[in-house]
N, C-alpha and C. Protein backbone atom coordinates (compact mmCIF):
# COMPACT_ATOMS: atom_id res chain seq x y z
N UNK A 1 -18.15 -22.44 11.81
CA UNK A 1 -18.26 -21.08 12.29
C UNK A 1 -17.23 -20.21 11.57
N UNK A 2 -17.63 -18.97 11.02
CA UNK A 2 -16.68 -18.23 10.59
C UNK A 2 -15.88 -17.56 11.72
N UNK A 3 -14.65 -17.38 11.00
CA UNK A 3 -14.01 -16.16 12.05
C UNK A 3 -13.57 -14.66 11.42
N UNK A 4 -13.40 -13.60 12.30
CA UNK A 4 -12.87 -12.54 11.62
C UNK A 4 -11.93 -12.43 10.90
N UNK A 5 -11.90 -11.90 9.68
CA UNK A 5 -10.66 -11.88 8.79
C UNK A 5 -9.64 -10.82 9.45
N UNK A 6 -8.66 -11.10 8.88
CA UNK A 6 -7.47 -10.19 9.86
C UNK A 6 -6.44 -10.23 8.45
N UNK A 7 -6.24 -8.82 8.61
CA UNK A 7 -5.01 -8.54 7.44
C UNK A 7 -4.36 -9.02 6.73
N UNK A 8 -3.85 -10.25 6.90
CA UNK A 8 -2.70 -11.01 6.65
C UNK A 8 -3.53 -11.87 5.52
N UNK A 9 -5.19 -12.16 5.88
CA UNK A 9 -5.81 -12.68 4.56
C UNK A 9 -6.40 -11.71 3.54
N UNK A 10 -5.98 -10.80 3.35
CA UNK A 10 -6.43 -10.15 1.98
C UNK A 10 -4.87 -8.96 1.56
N UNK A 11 -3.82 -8.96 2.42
CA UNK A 11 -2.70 -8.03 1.96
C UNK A 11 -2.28 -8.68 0.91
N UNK A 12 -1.06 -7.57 0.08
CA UNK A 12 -0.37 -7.92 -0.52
C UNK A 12 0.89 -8.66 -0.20
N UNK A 13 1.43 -9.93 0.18
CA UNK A 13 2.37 -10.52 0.59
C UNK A 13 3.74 -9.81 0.23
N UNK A 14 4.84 -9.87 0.28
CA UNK A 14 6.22 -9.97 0.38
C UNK A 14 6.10 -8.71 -1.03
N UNK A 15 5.98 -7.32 -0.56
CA UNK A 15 5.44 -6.60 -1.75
C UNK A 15 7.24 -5.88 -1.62
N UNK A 16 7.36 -5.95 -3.04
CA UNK A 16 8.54 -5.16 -3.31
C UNK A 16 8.60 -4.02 -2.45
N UNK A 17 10.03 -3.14 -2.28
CA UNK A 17 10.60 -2.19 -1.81
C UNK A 17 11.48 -1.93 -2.05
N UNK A 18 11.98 -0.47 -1.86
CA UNK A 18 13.12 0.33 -2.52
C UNK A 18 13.67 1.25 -0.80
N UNK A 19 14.99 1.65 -1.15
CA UNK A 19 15.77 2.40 -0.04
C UNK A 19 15.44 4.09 0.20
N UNK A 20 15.52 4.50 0.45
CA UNK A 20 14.95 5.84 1.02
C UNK A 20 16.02 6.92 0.06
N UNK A 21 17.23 6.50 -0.23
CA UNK A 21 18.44 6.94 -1.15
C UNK A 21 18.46 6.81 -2.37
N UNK A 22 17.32 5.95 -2.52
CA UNK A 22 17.00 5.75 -4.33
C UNK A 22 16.57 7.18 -4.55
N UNK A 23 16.58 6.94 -6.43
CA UNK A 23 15.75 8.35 -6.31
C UNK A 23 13.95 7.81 -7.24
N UNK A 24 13.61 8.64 -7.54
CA UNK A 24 12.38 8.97 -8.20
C UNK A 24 12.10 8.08 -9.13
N UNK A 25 13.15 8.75 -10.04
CA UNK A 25 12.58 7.50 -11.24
C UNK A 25 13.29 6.46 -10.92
N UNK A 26 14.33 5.69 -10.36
CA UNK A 26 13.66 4.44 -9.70
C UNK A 26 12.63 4.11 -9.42
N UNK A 27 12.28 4.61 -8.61
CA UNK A 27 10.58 4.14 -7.35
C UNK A 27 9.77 3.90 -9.03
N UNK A 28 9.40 4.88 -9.91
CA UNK A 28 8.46 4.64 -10.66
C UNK A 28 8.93 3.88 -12.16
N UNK A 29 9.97 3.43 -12.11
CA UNK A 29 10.56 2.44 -13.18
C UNK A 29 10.21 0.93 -12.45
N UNK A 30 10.33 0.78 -10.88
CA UNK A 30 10.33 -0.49 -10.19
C UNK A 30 8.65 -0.73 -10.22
N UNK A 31 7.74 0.74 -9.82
CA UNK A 31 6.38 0.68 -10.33
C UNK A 31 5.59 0.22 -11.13
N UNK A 32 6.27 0.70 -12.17
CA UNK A 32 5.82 0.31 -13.58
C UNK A 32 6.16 -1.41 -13.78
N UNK A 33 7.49 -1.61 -13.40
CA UNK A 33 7.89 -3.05 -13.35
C UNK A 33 6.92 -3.98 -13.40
N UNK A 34 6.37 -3.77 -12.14
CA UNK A 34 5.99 -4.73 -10.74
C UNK A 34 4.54 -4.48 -10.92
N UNK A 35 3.59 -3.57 -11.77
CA UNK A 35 2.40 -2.68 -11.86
C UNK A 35 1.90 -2.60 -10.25
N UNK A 36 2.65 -2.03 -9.76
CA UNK A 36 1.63 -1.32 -8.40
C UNK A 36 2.04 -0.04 -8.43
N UNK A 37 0.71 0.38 -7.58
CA UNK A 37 0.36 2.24 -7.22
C UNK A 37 1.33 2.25 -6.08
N UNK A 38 1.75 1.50 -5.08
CA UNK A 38 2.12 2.29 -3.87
C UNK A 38 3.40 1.10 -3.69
N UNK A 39 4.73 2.09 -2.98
CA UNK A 39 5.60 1.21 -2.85
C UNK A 39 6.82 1.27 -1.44
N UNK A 40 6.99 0.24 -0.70
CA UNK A 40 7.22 0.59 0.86
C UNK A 40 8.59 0.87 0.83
N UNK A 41 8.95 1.92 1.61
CA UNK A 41 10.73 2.58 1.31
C UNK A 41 11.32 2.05 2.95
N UNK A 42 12.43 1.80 2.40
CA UNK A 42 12.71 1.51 3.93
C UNK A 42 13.71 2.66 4.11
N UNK A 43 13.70 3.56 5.47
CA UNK A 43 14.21 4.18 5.81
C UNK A 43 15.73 3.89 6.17
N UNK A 44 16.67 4.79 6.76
CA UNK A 44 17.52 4.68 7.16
C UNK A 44 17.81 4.19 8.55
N UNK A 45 16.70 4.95 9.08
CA UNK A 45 17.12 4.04 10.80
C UNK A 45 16.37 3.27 10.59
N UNK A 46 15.61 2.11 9.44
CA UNK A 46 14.97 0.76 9.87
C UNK A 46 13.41 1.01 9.90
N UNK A 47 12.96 2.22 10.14
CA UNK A 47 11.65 2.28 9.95
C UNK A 47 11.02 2.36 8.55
N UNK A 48 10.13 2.32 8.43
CA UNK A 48 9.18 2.40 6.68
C UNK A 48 8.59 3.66 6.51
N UNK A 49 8.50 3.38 5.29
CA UNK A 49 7.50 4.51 4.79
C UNK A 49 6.72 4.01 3.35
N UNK A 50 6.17 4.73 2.90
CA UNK A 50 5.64 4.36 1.25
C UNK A 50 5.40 5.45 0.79
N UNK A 51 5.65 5.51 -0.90
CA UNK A 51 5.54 5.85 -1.68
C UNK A 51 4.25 5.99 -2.53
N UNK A 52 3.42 6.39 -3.02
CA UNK A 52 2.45 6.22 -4.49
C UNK A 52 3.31 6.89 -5.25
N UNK A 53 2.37 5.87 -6.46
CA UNK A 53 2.83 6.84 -7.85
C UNK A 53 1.92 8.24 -8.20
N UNK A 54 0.75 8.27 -7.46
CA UNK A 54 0.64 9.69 -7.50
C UNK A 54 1.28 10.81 -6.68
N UNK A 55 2.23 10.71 -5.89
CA UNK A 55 2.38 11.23 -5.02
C UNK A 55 3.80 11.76 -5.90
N UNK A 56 4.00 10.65 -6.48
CA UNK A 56 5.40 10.58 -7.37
C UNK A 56 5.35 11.84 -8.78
N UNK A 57 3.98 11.29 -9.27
CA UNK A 57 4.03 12.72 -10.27
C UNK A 57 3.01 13.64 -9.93
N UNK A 58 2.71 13.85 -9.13
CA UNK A 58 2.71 15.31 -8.31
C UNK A 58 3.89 15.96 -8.43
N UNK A 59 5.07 15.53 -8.10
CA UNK A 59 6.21 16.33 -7.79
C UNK A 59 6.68 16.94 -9.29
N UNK A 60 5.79 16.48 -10.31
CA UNK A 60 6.57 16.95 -11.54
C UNK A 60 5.62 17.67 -11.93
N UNK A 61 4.69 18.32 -11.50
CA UNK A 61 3.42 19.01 -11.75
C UNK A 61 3.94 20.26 -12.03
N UNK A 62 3.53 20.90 -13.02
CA UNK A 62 4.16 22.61 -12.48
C UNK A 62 3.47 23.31 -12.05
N UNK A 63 4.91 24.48 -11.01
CA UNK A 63 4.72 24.92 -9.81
C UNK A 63 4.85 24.04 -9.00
N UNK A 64 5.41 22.64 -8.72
CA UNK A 64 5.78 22.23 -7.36
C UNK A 64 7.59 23.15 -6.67
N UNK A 65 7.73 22.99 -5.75
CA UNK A 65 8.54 23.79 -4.92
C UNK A 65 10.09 23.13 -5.40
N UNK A 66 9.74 21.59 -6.19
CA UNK A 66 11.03 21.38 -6.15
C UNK A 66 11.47 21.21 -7.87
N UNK A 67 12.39 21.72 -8.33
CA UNK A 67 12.78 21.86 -10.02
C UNK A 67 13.43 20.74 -10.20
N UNK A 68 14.26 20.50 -9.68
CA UNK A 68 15.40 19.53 -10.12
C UNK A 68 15.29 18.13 -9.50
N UNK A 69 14.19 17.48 -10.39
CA UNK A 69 14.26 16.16 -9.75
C UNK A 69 15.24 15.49 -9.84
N UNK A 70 16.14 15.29 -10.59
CA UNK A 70 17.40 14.12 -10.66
C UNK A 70 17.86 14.26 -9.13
N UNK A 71 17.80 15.40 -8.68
CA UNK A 71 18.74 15.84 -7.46
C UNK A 71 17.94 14.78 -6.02
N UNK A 72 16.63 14.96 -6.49
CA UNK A 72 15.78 14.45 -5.45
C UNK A 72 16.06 12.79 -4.76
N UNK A 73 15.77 12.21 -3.68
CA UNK A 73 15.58 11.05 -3.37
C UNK A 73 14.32 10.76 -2.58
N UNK A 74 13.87 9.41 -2.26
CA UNK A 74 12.87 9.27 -2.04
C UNK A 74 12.20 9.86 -0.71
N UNK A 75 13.79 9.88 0.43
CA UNK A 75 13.73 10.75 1.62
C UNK A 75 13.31 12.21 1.42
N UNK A 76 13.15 12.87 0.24
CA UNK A 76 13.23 14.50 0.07
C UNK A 76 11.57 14.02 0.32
N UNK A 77 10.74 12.72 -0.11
CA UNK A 77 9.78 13.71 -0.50
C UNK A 77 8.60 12.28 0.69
N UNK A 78 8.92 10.86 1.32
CA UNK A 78 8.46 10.45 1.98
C UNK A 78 7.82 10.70 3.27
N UNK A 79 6.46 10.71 3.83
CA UNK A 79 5.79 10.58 4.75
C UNK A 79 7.03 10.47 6.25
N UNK A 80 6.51 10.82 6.96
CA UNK A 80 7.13 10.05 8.30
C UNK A 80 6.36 9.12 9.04
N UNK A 81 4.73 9.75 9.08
CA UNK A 81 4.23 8.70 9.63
C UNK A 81 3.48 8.14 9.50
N UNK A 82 3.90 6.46 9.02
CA UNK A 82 3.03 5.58 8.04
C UNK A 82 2.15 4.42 8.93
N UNK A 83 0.63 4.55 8.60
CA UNK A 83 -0.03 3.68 8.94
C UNK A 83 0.34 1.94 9.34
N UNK A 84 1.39 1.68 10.54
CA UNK A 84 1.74 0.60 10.15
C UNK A 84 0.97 -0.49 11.63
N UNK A 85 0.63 -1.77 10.98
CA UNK A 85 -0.07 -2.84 11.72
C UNK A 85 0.47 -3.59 11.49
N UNK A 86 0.80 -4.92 12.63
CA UNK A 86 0.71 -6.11 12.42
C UNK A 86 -0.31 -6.96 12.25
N UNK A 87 0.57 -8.04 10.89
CA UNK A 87 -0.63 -8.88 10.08
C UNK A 87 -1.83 -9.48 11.00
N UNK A 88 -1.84 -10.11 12.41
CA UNK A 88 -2.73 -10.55 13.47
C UNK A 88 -3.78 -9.48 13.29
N UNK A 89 -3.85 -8.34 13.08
CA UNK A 89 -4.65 -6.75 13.25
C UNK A 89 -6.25 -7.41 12.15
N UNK A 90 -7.27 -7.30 12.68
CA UNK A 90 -8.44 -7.41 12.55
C UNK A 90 -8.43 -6.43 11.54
N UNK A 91 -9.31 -7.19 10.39
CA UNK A 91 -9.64 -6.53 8.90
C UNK A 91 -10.08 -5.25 9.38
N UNK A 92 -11.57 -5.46 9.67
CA UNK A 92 -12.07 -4.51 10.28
C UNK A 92 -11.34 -3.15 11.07
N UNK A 93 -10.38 -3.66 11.72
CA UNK A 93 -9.91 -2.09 12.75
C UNK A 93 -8.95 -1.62 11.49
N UNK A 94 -8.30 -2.39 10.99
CA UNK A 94 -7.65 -1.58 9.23
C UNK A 94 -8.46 -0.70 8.50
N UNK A 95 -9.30 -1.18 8.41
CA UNK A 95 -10.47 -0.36 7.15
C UNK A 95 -11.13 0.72 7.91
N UNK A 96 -11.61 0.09 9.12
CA UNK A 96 -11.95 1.73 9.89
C UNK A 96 -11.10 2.72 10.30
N UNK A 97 -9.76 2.45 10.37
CA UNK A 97 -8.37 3.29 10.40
C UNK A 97 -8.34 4.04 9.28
N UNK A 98 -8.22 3.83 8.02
CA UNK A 98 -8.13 3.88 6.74
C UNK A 98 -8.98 4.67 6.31
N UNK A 99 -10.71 4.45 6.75
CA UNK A 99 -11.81 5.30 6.43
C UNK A 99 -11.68 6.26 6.92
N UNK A 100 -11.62 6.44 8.45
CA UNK A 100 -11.65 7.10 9.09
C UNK A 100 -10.53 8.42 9.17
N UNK A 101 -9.85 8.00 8.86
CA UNK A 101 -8.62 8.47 8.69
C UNK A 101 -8.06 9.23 7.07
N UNK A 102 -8.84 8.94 5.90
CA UNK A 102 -8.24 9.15 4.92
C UNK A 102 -6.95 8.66 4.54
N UNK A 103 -6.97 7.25 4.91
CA UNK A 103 -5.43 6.53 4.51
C UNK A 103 -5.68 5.99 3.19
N UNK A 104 -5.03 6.10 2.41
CA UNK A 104 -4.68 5.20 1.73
C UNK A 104 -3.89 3.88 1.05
N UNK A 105 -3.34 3.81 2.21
CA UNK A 105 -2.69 2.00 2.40
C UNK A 105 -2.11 1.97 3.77
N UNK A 106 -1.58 0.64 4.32
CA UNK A 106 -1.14 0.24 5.45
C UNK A 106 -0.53 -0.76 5.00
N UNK A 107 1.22 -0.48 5.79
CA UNK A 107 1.78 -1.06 5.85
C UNK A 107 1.82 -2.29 6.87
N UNK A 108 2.45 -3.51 5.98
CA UNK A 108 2.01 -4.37 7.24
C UNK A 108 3.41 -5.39 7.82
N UNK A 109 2.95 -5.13 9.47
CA UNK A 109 4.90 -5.97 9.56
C UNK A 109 4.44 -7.40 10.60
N UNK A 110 5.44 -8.11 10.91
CA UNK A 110 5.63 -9.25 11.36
C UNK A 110 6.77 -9.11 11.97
N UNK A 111 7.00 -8.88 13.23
CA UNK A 111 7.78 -8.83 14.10
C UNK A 111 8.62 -7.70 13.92
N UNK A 112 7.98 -6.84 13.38
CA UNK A 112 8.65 -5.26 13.16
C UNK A 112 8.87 -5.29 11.84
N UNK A 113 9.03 -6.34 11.08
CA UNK A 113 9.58 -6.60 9.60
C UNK A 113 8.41 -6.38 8.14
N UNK A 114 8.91 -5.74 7.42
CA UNK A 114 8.08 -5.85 6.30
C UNK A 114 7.44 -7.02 5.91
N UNK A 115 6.16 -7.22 5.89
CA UNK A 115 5.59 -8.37 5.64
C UNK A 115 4.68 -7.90 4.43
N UNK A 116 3.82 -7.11 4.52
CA UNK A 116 2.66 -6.85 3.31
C UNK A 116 2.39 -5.64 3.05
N UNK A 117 1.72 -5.15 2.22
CA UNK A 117 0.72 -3.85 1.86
C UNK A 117 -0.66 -4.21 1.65
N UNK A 118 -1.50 -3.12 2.19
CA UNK A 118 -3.08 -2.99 2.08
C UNK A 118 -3.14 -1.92 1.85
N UNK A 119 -4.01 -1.86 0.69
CA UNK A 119 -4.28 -0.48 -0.21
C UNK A 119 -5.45 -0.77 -0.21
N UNK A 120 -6.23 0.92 -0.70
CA UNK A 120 -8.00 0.90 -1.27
C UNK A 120 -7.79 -0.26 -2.39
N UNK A 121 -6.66 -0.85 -3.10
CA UNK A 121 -7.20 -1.53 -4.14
C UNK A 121 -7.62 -3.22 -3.94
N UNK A 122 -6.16 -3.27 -2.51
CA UNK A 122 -6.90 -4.65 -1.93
C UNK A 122 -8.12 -4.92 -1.21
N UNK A 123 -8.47 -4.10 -0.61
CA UNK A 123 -9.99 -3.23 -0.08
C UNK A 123 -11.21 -3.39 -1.44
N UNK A 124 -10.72 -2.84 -1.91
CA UNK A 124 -11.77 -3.11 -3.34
C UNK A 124 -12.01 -4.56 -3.26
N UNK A 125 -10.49 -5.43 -3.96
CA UNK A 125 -10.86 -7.03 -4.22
C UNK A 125 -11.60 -7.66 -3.47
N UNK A 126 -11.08 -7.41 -2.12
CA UNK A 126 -11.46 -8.29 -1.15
C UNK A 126 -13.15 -7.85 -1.56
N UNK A 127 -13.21 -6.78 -1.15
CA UNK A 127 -15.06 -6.54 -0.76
C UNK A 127 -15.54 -7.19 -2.26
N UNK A 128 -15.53 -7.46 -3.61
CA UNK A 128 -15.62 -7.51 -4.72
C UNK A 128 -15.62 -9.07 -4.33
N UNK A 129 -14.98 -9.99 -3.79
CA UNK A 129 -14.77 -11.30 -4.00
C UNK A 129 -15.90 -11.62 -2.63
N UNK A 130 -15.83 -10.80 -1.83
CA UNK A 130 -16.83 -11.24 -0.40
C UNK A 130 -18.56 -11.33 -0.77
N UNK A 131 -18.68 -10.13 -2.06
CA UNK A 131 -19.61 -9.85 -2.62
C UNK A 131 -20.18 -11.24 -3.58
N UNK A 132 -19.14 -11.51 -4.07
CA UNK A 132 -19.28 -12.52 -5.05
C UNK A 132 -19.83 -13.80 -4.05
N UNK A 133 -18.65 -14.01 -3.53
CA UNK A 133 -18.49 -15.42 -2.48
C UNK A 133 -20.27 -15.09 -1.71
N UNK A 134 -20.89 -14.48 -1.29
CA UNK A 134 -22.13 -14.35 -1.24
C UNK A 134 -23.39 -13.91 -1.67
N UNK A 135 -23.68 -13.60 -2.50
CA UNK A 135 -24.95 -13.58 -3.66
C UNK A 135 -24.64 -14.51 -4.88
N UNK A 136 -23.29 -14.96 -4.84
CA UNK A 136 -23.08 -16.21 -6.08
C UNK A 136 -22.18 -17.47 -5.92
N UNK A 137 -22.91 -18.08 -4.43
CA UNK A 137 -22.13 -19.38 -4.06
C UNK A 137 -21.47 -20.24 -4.19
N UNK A 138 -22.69 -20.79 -6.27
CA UNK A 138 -21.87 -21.33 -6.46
C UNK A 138 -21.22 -20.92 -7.88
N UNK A 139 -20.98 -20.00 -7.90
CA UNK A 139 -20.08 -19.40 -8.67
C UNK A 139 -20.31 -18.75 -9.60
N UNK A 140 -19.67 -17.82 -10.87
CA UNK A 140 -20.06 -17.52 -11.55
C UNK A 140 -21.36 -17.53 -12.51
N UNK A 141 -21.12 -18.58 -12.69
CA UNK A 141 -22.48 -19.27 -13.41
C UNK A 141 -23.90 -18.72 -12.89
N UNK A 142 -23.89 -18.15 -11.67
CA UNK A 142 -25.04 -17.50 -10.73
C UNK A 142 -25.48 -16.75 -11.28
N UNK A 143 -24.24 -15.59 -11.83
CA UNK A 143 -24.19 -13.98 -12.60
C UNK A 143 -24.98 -14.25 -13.67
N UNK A 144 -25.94 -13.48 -13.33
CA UNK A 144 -26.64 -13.52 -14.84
C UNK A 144 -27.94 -11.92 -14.99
């Protein structure tokens, strides 16, 4: 019998993070590092937030409100309130959060603690491999 998938099988595990006091080009030097779009900041009182890298060069767009990025940190320009679930949380109520909502990732914790990220891109894989795993059983070799 199958069972419902639940977050914790399709997130990104133990996904890097940066401090809320870093600045900018940190976040998108550790980006580039690591190649991910989105990256979880930990706040000062202990709570999270995240980052994208579009969100990141937006701010260098001209005409944004702020000139002097060196000055900036990741607090000038982070969310307050971030989509966050524990990994137990049913695939399903994620993705309809997410749809429904216009999210684009969820943070994911384990006893309050950073545990994972779920983005549209793990959303993609997963549905991409569920797709596979059923119209091509036994495997590639199916594709034709």
């Amino acid at each position: 019998m199958k069972r419902m998938p639940k977050i914790k099988d399709v997130m990104s595990a133990f996904p890097f993070s940066i401090e809320s006091s870093d600045s900018i080009a940190k976040a998108k030097e550790m980006m580039k590092e690591h190649n991910v779009g989105h990256l979880p900041i930990k706040l000062e009182d202990d709570s999270l937030s995240v980052i994208s890298l579009r969100e990141l060069e937006r701010t260098q767009l001209p005409g944004h409100t702020h000139t002097d990025f060196d000055e900036l940190t990741l607090a000038d320009l982070c969310a307050i309130n971030i989509y966050t679930v524990d990994l137990q949380t049913s695939l399903i109520e994620v993705l309809d959060h997410m749809s429904n909502n216009h999210v684009d990732c969820a943070l994911i914790t384990r006893q309050g603690k950073l545990a994972g990220i779920f983005t549209f891109s793990d959303a993609c894989r997963a549905y991409s491999q569920h797709l596979k795993d059923f119209f091509f059983p036994n495997g590639p070799e199916d594709v034709a």
